[in-house]
C-alpha atoms as a PDB file:
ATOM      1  CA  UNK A   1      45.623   3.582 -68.038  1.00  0.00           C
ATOM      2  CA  UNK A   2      42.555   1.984 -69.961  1.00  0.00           C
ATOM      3  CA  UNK A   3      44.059  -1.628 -69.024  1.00  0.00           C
ATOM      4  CA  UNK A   4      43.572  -0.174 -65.704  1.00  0.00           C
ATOM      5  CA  UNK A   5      40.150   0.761 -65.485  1.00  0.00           C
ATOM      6  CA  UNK A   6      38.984  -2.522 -67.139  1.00  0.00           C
ATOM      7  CA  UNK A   7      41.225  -4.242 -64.367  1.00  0.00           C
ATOM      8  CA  UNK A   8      38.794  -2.366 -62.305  1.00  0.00           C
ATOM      9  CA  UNK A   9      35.430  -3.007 -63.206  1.00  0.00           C
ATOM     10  CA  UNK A  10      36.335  -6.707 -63.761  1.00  0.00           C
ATOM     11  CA  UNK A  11      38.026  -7.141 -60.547  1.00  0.00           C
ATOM     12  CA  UNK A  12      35.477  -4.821 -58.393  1.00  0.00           C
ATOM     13  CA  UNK A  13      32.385  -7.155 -59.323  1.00  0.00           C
ATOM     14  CA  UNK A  14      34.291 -10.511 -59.183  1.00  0.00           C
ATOM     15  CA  UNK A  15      35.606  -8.985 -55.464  1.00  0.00           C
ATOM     16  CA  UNK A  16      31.836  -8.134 -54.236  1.00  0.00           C
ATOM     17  CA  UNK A  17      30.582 -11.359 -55.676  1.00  0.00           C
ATOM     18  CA  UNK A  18      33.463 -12.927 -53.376  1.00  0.00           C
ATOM     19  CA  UNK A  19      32.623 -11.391 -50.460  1.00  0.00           C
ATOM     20  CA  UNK A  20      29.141 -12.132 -51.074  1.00  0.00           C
ATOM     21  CA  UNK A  21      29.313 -15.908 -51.079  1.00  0.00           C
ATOM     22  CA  UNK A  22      31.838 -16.129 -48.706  1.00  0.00           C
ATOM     23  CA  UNK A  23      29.086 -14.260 -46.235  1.00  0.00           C
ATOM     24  CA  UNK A  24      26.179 -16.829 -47.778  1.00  0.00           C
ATOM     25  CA  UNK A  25      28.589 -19.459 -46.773  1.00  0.00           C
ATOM     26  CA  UNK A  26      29.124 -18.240 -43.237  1.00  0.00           C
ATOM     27  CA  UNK A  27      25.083 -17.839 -42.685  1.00  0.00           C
ATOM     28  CA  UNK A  28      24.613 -21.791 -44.386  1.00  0.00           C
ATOM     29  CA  UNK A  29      27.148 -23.354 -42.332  1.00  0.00           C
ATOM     30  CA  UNK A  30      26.069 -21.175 -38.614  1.00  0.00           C
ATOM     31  CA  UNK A  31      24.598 -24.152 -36.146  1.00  0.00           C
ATOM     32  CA  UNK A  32      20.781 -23.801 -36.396  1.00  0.00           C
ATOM     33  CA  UNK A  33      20.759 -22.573 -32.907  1.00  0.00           C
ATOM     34  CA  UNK A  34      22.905 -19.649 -33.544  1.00  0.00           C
ATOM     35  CA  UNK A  35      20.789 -18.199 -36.101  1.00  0.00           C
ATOM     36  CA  UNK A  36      17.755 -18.869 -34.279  1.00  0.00           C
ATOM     37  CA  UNK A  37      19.477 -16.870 -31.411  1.00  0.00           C
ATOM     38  CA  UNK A  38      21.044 -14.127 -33.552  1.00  0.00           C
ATOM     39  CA  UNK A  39      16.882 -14.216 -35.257  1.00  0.00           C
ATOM     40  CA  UNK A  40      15.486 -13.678 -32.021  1.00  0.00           C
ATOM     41  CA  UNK A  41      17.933 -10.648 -31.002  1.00  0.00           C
ATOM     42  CA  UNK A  42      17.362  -9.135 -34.100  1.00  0.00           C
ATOM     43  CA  UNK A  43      13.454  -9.342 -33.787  1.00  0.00           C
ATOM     44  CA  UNK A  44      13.589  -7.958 -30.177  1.00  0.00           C
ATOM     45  CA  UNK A  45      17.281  -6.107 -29.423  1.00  0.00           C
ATOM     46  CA  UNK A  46      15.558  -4.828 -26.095  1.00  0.00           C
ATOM     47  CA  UNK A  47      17.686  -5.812 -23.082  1.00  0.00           C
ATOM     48  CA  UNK A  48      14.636  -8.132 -21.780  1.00  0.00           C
ATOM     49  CA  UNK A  49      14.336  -9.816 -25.620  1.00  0.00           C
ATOM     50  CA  UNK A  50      18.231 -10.064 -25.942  1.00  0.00           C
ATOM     51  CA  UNK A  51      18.463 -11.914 -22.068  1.00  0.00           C
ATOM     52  CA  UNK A  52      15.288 -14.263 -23.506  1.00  0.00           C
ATOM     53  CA  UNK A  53      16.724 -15.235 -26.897  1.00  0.00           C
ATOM     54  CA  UNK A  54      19.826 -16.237 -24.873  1.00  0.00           C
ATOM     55  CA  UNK A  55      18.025 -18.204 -22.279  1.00  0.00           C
ATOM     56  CA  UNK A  56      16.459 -20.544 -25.054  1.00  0.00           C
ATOM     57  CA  UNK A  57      19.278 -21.145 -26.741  1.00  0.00           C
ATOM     58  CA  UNK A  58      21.378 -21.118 -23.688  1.00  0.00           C
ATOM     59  CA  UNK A  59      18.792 -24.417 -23.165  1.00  0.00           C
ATOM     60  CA  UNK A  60      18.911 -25.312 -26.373  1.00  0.00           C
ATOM     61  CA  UNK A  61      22.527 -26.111 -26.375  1.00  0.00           C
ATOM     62  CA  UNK A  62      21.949 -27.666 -22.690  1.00  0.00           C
ATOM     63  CA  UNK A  63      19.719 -30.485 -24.225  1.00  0.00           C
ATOM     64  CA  UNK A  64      21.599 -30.526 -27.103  1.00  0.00           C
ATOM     65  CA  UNK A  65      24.642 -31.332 -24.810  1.00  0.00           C
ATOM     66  CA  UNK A  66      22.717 -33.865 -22.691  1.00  0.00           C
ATOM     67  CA  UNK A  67      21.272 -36.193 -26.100  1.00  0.00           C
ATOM     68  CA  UNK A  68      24.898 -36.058 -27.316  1.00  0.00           C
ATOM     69  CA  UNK A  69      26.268 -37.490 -23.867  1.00  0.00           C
ATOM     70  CA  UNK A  70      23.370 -40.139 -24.236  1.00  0.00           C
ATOM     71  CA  UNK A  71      24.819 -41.060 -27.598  1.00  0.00           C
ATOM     72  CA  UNK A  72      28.468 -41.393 -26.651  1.00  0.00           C
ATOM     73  CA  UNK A  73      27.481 -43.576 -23.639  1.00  0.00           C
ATOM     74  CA  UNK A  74      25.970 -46.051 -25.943  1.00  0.00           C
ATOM     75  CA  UNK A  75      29.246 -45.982 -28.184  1.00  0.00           C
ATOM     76  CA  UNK A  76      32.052 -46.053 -25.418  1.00  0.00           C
ATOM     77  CA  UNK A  77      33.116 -49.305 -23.321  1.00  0.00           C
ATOM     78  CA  UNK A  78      32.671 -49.210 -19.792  1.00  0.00           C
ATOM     79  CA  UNK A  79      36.221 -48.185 -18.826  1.00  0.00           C
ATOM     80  CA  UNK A  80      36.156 -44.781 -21.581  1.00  0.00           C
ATOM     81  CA  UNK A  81      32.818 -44.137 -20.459  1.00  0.00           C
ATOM     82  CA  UNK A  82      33.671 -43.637 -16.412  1.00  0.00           C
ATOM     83  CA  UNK A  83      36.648 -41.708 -17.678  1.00  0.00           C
ATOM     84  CA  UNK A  84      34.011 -39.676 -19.832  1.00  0.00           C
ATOM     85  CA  UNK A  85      31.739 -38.739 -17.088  1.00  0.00           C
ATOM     86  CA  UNK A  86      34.633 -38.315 -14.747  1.00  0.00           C
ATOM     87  CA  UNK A  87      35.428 -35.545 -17.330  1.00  0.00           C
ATOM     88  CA  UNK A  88      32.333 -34.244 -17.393  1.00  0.00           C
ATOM     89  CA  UNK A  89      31.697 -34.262 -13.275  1.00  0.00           C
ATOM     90  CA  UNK A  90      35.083 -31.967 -13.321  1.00  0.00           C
ATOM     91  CA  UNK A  91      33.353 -29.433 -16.223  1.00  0.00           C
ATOM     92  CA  UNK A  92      30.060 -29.549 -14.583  1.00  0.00           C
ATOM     93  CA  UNK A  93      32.157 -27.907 -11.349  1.00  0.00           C
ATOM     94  CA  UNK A  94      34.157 -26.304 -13.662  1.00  0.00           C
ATOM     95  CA  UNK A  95      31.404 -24.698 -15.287  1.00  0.00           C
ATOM     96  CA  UNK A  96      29.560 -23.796 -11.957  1.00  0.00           C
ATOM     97  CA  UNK A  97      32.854 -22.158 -10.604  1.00  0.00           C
ATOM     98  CA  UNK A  98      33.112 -19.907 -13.640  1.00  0.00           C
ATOM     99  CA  UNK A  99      29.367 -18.858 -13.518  1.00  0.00           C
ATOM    100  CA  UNK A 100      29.922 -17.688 -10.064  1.00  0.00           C
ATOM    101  CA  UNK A 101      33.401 -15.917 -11.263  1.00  0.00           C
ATOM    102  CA  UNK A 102      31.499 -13.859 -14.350  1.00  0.00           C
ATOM    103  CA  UNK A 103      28.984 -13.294 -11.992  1.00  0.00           C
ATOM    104  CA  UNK A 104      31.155 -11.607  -9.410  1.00  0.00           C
ATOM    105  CA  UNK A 105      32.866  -9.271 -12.666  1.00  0.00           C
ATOM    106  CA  UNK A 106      30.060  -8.593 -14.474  1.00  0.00           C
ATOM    107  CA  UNK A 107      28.530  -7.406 -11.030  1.00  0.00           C
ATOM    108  CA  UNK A 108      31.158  -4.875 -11.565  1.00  0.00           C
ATOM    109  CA  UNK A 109      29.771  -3.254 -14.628  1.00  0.00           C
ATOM    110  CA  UNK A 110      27.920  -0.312 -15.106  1.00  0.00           C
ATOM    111  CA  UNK A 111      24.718  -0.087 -17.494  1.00  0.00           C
ATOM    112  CA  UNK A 112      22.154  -3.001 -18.480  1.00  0.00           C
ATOM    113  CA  UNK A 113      23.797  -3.561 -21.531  1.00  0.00           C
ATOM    114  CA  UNK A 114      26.234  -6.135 -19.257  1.00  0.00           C
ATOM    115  CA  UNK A 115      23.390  -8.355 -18.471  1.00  0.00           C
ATOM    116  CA  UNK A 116      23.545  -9.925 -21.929  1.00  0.00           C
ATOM    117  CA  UNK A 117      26.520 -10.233 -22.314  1.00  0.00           C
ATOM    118  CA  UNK A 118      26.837 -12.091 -18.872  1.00  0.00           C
ATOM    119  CA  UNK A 119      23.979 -13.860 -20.239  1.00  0.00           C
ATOM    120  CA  UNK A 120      26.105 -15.280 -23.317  1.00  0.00           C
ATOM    121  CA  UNK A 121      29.199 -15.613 -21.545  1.00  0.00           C
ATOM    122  CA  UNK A 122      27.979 -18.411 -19.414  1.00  0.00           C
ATOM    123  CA  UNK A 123      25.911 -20.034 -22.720  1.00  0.00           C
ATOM    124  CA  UNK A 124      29.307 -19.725 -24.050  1.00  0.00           C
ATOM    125  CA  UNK A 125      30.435 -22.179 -21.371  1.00  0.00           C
ATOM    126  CA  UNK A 126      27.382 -25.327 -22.343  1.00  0.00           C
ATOM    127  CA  UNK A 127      27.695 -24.115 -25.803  1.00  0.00           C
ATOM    128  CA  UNK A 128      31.589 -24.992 -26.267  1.00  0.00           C
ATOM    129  CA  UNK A 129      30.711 -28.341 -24.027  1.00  0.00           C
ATOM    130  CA  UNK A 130      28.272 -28.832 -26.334  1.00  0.00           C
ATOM    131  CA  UNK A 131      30.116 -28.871 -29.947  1.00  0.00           C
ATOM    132  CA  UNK A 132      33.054 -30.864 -27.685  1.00  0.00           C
ATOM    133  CA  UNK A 133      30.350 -33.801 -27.604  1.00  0.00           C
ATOM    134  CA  UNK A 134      29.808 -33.246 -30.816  1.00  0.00           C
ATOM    135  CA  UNK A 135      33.481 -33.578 -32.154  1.00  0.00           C
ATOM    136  CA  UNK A 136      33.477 -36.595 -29.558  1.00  0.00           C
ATOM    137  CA  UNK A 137      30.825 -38.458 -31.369  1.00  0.00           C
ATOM    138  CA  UNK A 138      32.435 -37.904 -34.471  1.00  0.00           C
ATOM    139  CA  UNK A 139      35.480 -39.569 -33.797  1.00  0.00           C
ATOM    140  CA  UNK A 140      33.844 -42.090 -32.564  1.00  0.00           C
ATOM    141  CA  UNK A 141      32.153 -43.087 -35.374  1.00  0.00           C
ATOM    142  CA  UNK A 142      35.495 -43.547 -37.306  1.00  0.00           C
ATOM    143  CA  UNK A 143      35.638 -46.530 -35.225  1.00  0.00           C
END
């Protein structure tokens, strides 16, 4: 029994101290825009502040999307690079389509609390473009 309850209090500390980097780690590695946005909602968790924080970041990942596709067209040829924005023509429609479709369900909730998360649904959308171009540039520089 008293191997037992050393067991515990060694394990029980090592176990929170685990848990407690593993969270640190999370927080160091979020994109910067995500904790600014996750800052923001935090600071004002009103409806109105919640549908603001995600309209800047729902920018920020917008521009963030546009320098990266700036960057890759200076590292593809010619021939990648019209199959590139022929990619992204099709997403930009793809992307419009889908705002229209979460519009139409979301339309279908009940209660304000639906607006944000109609809000980040559609940032989702630029966001997830937007770390593609990322992991795009990256391979590319292993060229």
């Amino acid at each position: 029994m008293l191997s037992r309850a050393i067991m515990r209090l060694f394990f029980l500390p090592v176990l929170i101290l685990m848990v407690a980097f593993s969270f640190a780690y999370e927080q160091e590695k979020k994109d910067p825009i995500e904790a600014r946005l996750d800052s923001a909602m935090q600071v004002n968790p009103s409806t109105a502040g919640m549908l603001d924080a995600i309209a800047v970041a729902s920018r920020e990942w917008d521009e963030r999307m546009n320098e990266n596709y700036g960057k890759i067209k200076k590292l593809m040829p010619p021939d990648e690079w019209s199959a590139f924005v022929k990619a992204q023509k099709a997403w930009v429609a793809y992307r419009d389509v889908q705002i229209e479709s979460l519009g139409i369900t979301y339309a279908q909730m009940e209660g304000t609390m639906w607006l944000p998360a109609r809000a980040h649904a559609e940032m989702d959308l630029t966001k997830q473009r937007s770390q593609f171009m990322q992991e795009t540039l990256e391979l590319l520089s292993e060229r």
